[in-house]
C-alpha atoms as a PDB file:
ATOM      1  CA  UNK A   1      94.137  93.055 121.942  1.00  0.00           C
ATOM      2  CA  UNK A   2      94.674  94.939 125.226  1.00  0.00           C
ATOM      3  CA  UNK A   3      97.436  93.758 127.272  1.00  0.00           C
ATOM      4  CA  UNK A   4      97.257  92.992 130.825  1.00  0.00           C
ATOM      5  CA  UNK A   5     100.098  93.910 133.438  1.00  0.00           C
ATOM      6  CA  UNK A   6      99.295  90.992 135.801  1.00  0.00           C
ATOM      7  CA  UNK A   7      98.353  88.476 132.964  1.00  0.00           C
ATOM      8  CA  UNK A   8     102.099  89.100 131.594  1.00  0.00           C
ATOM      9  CA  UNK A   9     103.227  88.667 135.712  1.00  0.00           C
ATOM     10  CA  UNK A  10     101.106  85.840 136.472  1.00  0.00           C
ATOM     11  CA  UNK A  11     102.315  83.735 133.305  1.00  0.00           C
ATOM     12  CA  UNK A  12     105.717  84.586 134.307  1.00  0.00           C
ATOM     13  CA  UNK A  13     105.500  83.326 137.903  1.00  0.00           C
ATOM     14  CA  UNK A  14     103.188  80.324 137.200  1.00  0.00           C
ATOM     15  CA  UNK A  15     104.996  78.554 134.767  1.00  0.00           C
ATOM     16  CA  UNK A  16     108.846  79.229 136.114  1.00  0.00           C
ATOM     17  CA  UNK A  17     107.554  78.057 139.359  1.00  0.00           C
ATOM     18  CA  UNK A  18     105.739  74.976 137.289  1.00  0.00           C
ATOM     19  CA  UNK A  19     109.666  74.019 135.770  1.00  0.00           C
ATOM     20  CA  UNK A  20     111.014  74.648 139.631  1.00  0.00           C
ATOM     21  CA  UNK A  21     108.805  72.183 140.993  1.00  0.00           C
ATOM     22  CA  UNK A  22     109.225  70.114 137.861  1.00  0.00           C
ATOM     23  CA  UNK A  23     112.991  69.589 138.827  1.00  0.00           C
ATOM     24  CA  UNK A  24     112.553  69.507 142.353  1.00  0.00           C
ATOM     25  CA  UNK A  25     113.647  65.696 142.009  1.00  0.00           C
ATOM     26  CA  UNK A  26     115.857  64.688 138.459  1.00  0.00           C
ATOM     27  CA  UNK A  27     118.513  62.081 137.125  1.00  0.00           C
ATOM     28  CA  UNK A  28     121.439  64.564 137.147  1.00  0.00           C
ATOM     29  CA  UNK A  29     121.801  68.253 138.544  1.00  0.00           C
ATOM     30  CA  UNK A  30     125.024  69.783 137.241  1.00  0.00           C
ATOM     31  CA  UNK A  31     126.385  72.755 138.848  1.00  0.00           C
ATOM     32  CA  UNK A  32     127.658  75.727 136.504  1.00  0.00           C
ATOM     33  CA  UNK A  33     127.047  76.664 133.120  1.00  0.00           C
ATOM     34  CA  UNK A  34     130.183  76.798 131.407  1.00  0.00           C
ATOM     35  CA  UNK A  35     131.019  75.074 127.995  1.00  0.00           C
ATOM     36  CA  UNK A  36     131.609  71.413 129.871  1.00  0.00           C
ATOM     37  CA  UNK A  37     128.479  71.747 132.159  1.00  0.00           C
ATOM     38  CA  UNK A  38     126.055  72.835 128.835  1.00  0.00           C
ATOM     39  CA  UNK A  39     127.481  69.695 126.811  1.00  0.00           C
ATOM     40  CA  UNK A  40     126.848  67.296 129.380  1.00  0.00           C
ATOM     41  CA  UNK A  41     123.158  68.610 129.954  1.00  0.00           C
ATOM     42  CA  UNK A  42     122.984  68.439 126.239  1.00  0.00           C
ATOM     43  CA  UNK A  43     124.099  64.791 125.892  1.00  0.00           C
ATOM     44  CA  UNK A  44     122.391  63.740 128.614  1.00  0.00           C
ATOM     45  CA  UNK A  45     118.791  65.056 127.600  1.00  0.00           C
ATOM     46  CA  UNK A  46     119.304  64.051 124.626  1.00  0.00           C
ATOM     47  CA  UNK A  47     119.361  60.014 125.911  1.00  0.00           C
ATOM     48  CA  UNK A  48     116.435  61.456 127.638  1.00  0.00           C
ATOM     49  CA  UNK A  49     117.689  61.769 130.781  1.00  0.00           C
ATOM     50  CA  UNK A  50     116.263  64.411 133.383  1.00  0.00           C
ATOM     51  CA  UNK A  51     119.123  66.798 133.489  1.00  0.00           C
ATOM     52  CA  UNK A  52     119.204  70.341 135.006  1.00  0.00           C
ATOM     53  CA  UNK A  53     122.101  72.840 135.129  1.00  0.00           C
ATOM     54  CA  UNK A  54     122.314  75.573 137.247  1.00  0.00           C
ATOM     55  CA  UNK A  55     124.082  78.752 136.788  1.00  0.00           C
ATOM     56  CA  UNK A  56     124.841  81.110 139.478  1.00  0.00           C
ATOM     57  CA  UNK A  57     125.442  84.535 136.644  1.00  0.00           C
ATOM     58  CA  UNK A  58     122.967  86.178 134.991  1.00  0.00           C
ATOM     59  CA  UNK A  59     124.712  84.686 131.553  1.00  0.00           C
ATOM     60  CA  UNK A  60     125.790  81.165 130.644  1.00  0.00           C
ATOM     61  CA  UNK A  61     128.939  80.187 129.170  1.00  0.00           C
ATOM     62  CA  UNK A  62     130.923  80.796 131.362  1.00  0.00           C
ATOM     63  CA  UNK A  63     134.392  82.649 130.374  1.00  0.00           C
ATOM     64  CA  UNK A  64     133.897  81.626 127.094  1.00  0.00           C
ATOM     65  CA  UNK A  65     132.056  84.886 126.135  1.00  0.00           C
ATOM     66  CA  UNK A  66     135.449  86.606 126.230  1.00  0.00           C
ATOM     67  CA  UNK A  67     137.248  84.328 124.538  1.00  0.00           C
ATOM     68  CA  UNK A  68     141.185  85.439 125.362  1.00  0.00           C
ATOM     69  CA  UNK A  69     141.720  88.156 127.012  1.00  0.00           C
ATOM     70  CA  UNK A  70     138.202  90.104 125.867  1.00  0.00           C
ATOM     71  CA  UNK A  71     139.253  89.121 121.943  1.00  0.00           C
ATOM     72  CA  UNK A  72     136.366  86.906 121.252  1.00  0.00           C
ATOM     73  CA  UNK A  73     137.082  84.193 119.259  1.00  0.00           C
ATOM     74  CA  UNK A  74     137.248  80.567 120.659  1.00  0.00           C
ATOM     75  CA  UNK A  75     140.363  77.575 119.786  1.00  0.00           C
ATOM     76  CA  UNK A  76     139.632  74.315 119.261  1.00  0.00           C
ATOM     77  CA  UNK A  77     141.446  71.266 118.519  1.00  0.00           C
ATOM     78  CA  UNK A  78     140.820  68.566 116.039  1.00  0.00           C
ATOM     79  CA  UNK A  79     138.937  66.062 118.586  1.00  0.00           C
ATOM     80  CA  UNK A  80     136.295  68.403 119.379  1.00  0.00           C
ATOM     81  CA  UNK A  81     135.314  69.004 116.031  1.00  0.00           C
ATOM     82  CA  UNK A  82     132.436  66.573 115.966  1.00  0.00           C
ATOM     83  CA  UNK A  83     130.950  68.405 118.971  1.00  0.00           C
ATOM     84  CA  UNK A  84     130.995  71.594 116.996  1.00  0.00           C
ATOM     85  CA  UNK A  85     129.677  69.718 114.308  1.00  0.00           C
ATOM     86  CA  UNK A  86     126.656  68.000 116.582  1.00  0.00           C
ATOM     87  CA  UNK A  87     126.181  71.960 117.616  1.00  0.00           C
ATOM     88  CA  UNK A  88     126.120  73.281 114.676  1.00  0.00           C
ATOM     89  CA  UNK A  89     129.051  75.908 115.055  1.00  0.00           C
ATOM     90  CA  UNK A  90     130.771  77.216 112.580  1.00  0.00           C
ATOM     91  CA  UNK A  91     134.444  77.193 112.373  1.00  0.00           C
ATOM     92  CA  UNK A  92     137.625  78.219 109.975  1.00  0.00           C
ATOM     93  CA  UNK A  93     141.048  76.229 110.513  1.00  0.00           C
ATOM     94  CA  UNK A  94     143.640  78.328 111.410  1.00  0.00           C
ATOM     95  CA  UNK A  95     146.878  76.652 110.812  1.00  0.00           C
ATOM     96  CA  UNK A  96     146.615  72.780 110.821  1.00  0.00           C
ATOM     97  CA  UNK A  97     145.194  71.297 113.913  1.00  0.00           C
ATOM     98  CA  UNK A  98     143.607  74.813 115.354  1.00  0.00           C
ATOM     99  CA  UNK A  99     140.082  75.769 114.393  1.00  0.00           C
ATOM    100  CA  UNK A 100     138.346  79.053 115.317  1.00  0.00           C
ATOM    101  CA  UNK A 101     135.019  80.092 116.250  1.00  0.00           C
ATOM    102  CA  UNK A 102     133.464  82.704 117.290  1.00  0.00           C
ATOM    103  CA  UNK A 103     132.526  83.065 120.778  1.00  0.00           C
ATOM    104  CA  UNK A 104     129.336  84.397 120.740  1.00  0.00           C
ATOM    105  CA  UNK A 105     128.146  82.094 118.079  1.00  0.00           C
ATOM    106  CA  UNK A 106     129.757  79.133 120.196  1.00  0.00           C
ATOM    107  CA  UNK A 107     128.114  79.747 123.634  1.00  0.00           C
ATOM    108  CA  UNK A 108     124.738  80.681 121.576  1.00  0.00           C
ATOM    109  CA  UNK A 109     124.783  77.437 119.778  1.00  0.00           C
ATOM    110  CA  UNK A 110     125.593  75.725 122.860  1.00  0.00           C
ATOM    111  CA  UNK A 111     123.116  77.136 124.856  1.00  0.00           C
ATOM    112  CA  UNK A 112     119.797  76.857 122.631  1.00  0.00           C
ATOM    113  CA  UNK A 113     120.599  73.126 121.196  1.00  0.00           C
ATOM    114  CA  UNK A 114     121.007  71.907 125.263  1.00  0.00           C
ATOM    115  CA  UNK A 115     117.721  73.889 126.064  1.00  0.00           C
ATOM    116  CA  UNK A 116     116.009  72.390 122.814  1.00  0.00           C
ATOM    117  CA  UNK A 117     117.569  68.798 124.149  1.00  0.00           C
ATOM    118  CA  UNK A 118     115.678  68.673 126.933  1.00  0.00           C
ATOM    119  CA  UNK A 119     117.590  70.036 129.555  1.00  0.00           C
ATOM    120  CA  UNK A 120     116.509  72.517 131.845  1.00  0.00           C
ATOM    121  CA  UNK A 121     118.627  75.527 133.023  1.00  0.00           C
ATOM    122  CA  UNK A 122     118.501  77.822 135.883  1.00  0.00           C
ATOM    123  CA  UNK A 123     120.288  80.822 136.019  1.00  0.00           C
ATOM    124  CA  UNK A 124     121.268  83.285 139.004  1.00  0.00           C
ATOM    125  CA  UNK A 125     120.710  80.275 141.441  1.00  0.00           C
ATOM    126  CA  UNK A 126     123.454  79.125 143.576  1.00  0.00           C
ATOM    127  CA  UNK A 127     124.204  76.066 145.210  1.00  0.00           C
ATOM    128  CA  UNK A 128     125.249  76.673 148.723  1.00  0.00           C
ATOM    129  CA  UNK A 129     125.431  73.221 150.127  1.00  0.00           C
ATOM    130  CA  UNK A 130     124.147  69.636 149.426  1.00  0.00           C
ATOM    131  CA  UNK A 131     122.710  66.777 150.735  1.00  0.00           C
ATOM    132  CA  UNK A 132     124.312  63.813 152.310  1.00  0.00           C
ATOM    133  CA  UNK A 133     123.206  60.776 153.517  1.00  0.00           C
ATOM    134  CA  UNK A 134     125.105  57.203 153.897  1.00  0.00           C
ATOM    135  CA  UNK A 135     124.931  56.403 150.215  1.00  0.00           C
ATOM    136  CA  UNK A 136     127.017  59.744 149.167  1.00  0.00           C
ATOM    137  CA  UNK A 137     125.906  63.439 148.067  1.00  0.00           C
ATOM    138  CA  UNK A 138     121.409  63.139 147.017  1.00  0.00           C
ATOM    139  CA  UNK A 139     121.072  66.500 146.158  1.00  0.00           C
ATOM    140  CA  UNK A 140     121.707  70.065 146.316  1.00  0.00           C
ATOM    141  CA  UNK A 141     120.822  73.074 148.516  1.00  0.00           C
ATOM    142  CA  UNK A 142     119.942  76.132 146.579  1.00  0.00           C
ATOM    143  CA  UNK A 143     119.183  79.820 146.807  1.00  0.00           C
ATOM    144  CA  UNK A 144     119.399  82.842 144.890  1.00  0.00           C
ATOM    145  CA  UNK A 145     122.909  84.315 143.549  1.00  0.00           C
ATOM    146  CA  UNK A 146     121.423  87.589 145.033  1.00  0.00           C
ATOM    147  CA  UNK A 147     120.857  86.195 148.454  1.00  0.00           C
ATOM    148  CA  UNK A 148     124.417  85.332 148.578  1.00  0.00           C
ATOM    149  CA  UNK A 149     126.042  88.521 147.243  1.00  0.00           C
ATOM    150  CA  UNK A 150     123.370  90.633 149.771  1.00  0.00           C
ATOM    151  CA  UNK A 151     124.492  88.426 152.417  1.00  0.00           C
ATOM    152  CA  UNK A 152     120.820  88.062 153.614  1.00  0.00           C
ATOM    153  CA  UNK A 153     119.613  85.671 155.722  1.00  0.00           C
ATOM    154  CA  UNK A 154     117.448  83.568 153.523  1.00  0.00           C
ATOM    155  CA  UNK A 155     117.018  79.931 153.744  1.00  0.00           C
ATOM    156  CA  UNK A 156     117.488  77.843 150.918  1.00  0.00           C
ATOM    157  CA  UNK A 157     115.442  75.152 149.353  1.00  0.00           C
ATOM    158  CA  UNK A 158     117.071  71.422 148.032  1.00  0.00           C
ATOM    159  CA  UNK A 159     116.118  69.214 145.308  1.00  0.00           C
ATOM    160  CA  UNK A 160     117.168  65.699 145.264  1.00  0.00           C
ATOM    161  CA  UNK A 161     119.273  64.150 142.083  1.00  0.00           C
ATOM    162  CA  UNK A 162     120.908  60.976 141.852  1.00  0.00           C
ATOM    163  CA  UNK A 163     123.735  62.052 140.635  1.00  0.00           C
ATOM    164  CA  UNK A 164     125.767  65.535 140.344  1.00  0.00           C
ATOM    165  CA  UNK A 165     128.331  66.936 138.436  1.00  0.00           C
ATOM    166  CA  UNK A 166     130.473  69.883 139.463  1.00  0.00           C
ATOM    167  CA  UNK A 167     131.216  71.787 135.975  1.00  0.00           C
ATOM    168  CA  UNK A 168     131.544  75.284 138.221  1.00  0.00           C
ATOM    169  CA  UNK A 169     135.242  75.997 136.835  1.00  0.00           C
ATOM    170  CA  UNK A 170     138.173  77.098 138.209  1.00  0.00           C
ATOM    171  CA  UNK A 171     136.120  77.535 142.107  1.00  0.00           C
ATOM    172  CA  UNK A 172     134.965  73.625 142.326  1.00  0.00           C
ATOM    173  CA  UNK A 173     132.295  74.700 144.546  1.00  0.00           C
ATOM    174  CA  UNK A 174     130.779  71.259 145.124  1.00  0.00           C
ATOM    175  CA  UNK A 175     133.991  69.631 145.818  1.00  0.00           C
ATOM    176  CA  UNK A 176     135.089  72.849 147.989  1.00  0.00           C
ATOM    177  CA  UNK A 177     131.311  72.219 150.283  1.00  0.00           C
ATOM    178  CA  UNK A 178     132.385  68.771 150.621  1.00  0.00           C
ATOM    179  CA  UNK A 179     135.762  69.097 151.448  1.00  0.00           C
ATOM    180  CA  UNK A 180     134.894  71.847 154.300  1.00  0.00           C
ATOM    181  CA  UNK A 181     131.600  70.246 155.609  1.00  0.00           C
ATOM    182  CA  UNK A 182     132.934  66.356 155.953  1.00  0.00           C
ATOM    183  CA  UNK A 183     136.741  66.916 155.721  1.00  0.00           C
ATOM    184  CA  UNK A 184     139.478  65.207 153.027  1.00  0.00           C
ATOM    185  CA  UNK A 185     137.084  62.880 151.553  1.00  0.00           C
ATOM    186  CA  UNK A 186     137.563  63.191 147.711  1.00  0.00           C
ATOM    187  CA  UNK A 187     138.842  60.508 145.500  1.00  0.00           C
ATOM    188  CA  UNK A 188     142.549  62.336 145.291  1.00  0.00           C
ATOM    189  CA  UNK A 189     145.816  61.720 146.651  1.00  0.00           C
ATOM    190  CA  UNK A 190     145.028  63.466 149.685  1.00  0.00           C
ATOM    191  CA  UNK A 191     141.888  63.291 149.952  1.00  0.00           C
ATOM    192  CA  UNK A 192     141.556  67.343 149.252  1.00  0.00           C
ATOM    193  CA  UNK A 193     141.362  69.840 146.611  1.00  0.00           C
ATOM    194  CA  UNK A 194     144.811  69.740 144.945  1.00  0.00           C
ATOM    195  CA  UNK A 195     144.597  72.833 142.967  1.00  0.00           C
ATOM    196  CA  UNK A 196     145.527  74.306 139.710  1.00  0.00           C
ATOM    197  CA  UNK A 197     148.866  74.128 138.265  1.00  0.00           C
ATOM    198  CA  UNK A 198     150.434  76.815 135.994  1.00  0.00           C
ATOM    199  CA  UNK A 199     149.194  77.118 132.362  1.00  0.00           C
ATOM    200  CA  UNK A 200     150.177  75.129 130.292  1.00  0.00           C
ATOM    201  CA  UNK A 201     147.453  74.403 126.994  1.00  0.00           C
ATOM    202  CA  UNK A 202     149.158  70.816 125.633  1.00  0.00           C
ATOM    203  CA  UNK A 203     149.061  69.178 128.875  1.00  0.00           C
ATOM    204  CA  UNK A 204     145.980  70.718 130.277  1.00  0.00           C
ATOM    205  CA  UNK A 205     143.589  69.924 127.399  1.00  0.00           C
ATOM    206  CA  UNK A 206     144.687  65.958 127.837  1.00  0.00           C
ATOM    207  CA  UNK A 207     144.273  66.592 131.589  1.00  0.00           C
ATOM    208  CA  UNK A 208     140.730  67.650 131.675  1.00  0.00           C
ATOM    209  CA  UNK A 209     139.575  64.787 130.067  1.00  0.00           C
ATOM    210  CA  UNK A 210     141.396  62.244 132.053  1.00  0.00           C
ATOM    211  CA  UNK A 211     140.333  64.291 135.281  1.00  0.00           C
ATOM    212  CA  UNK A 212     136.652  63.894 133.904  1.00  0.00           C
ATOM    213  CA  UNK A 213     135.142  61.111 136.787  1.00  0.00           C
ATOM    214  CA  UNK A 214     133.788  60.909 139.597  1.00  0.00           C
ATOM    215  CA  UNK A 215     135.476  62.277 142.811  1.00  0.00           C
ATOM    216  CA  UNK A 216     132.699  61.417 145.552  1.00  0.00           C
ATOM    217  CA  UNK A 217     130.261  58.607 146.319  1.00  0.00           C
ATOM    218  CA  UNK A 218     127.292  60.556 143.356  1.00  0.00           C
ATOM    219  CA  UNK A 219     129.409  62.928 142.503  1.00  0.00           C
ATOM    220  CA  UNK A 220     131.407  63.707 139.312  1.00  0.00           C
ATOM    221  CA  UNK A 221     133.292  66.613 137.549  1.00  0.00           C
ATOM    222  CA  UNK A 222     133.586  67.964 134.445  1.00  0.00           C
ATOM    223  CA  UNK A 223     135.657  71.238 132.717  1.00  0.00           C
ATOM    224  CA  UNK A 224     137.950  73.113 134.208  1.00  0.00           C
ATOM    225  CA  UNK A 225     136.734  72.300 137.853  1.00  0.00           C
ATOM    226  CA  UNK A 226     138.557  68.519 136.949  1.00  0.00           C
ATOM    227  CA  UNK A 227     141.952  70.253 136.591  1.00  0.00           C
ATOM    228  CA  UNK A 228     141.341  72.184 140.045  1.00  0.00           C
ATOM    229  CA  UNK A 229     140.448  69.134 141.603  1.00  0.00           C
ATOM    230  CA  UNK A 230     143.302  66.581 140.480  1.00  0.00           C
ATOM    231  CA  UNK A 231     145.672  69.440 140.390  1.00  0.00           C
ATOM    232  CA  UNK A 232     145.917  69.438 136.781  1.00  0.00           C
ATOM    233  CA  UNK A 233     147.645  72.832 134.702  1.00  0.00           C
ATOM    234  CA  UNK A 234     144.976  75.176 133.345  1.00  0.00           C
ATOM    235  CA  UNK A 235     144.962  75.436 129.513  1.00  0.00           C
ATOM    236  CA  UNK A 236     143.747  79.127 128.973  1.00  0.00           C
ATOM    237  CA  UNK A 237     141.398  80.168 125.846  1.00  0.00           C
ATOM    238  CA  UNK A 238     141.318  76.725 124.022  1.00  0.00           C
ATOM    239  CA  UNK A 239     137.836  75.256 124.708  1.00  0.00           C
ATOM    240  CA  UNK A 240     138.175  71.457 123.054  1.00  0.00           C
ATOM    241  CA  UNK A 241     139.015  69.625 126.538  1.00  0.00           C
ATOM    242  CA  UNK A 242     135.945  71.632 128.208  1.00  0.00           C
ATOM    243  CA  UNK A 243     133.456  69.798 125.039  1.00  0.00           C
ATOM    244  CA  UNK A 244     135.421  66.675 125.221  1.00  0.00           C
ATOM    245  CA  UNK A 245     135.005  66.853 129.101  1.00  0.00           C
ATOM    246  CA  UNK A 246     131.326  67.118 129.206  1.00  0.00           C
ATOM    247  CA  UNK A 247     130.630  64.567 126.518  1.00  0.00           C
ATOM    248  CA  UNK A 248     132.669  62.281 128.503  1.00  0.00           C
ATOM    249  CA  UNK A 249     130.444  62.758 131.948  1.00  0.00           C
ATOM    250  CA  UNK A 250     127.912  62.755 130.232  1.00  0.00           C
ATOM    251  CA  UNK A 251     128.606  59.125 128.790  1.00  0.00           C
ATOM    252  CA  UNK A 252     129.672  58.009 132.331  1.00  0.00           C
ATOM    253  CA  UNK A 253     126.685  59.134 133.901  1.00  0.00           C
ATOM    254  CA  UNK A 254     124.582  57.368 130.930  1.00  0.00           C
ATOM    255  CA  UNK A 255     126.137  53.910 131.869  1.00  0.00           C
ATOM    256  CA  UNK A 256     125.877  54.355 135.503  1.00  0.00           C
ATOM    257  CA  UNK A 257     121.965  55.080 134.983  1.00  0.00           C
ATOM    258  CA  UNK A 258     121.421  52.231 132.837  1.00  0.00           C
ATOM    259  CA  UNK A 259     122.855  50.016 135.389  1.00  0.00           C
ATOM    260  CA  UNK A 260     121.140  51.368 137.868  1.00  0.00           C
ATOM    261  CA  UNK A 261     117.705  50.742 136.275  1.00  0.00           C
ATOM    262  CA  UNK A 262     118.528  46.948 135.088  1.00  0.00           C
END
């Protein structure tokens, strides 16, 4: 069979911009692909919710590629075993209480059972503002990663979600728009972003998951953007919080759409 140059472009551009449209409106939009944002989308799609994650990097996975310090091999602790289990990851124990993965494997497994879920995922899109109305944040405001790093003057588009999660890591960039378009209006102590405390793995893999909730009227967080924003310590290269995290918005976000809908 001969191939055809604009056959291969036009099936490109017609069915991306078919999924675009697609999600133009959805249950939940989370914001960053990291380990806690692709766990969410996964258990979320999997209850058959319309979940789409959007990842401002040409790669998912956020740092978890690297593992520590470029060696690539992933830590996890005993209660996140069933999520590597559910993901099919493979993993060795260490000394009692530490299991090992390997990166690669971990953010590949990850990444291909979420899509195979149901969920839908975006990469190089950023989300550069959202939408508020009197009921809380509706939805986000989104343009190309490249428009940002260029600096061009491109307007964005929005799509509307009733609920979003900010899984973007150690930046918070939802809860950093909020904070500097409406002012000290988070669910914290002061009402701001309290920032990251020192490292410190024992306490900031229980932190995580008890910083895992919502933080604005529609909005919740999950990963390491939960420490950033209750001012939690940062744990480093041991990933079981960031699971735990996103299986735990994810289950949140499951209850608050079943009430919704009853």
């Amino acid at each position: 069979m001969k191939l055809d140059d604009i056959v291969i472009s036009r099936a490109i551009i017609e069915n991306w911009s078919k999924d675009l449209v697609e999600y133009l409106e959805v249950d939940v939009a989370i914001v960053g692909g990291g380990p806690a944002g692709l766990t969410a989308a996964y258990y979320l799609a999997k209850k058959g919710v319309k979940a789409v994650l959007y990842e401002r990097k040409l790669s998912i996975g956020g740092g978890m590629w690297g593992g520590g310090m470029m060696y690539n091999k992933c830590v996890f602790q005993e209660a996140s075993k069933p999520i590597l289990d559910e993901f099919k990851i493979r993993y060795e124990e260490y000394q009692p209480g530490y299991f090992i993965t390997d990166s690669l494997e971990t953010v590949s497994a990850l990444c291909l059972e979420t899509i195979r879920a149901g969920a839908r995922i975006f990469n190089l899109i950023s989300v550069e503002d959202v939408m508020i109305r009197e009921e809380g944040v509706t939805g986000l405001v989104l343009n190309w990663s490249a428009v940002d790093i260029a600096k061009l003057h491109v307007d964005p588009l929005t799509i509307r979600s009733k609920y979003v999660v900010d899984a973007s890591g150690h930046a918070a960039e939802v809860a950093k728009i909020i904070t500097r378009k409406i002012g000290k209006a988070l669910f914290t102590a002061t009402g701001d972003l309290m920032g990251e405390n020192p490292m410190w793995a024992e306490a900031g893999e229980h932190a995580i998951v008890e910083n895992t909730k919502e933080i604005y009227s529609g909005v919740y967080v999950a990963g390491m953007a939960c420490n950033a924003v209750f001012g939690g310590p940062r744990m480093g290269p041991i990933f079981g919080g960031m699971l735990l995290s996103g299986k735990k918005i994810a289950e949140l976000l499951l209850a608050k759409l079943k009430g919704s809908s009853n």
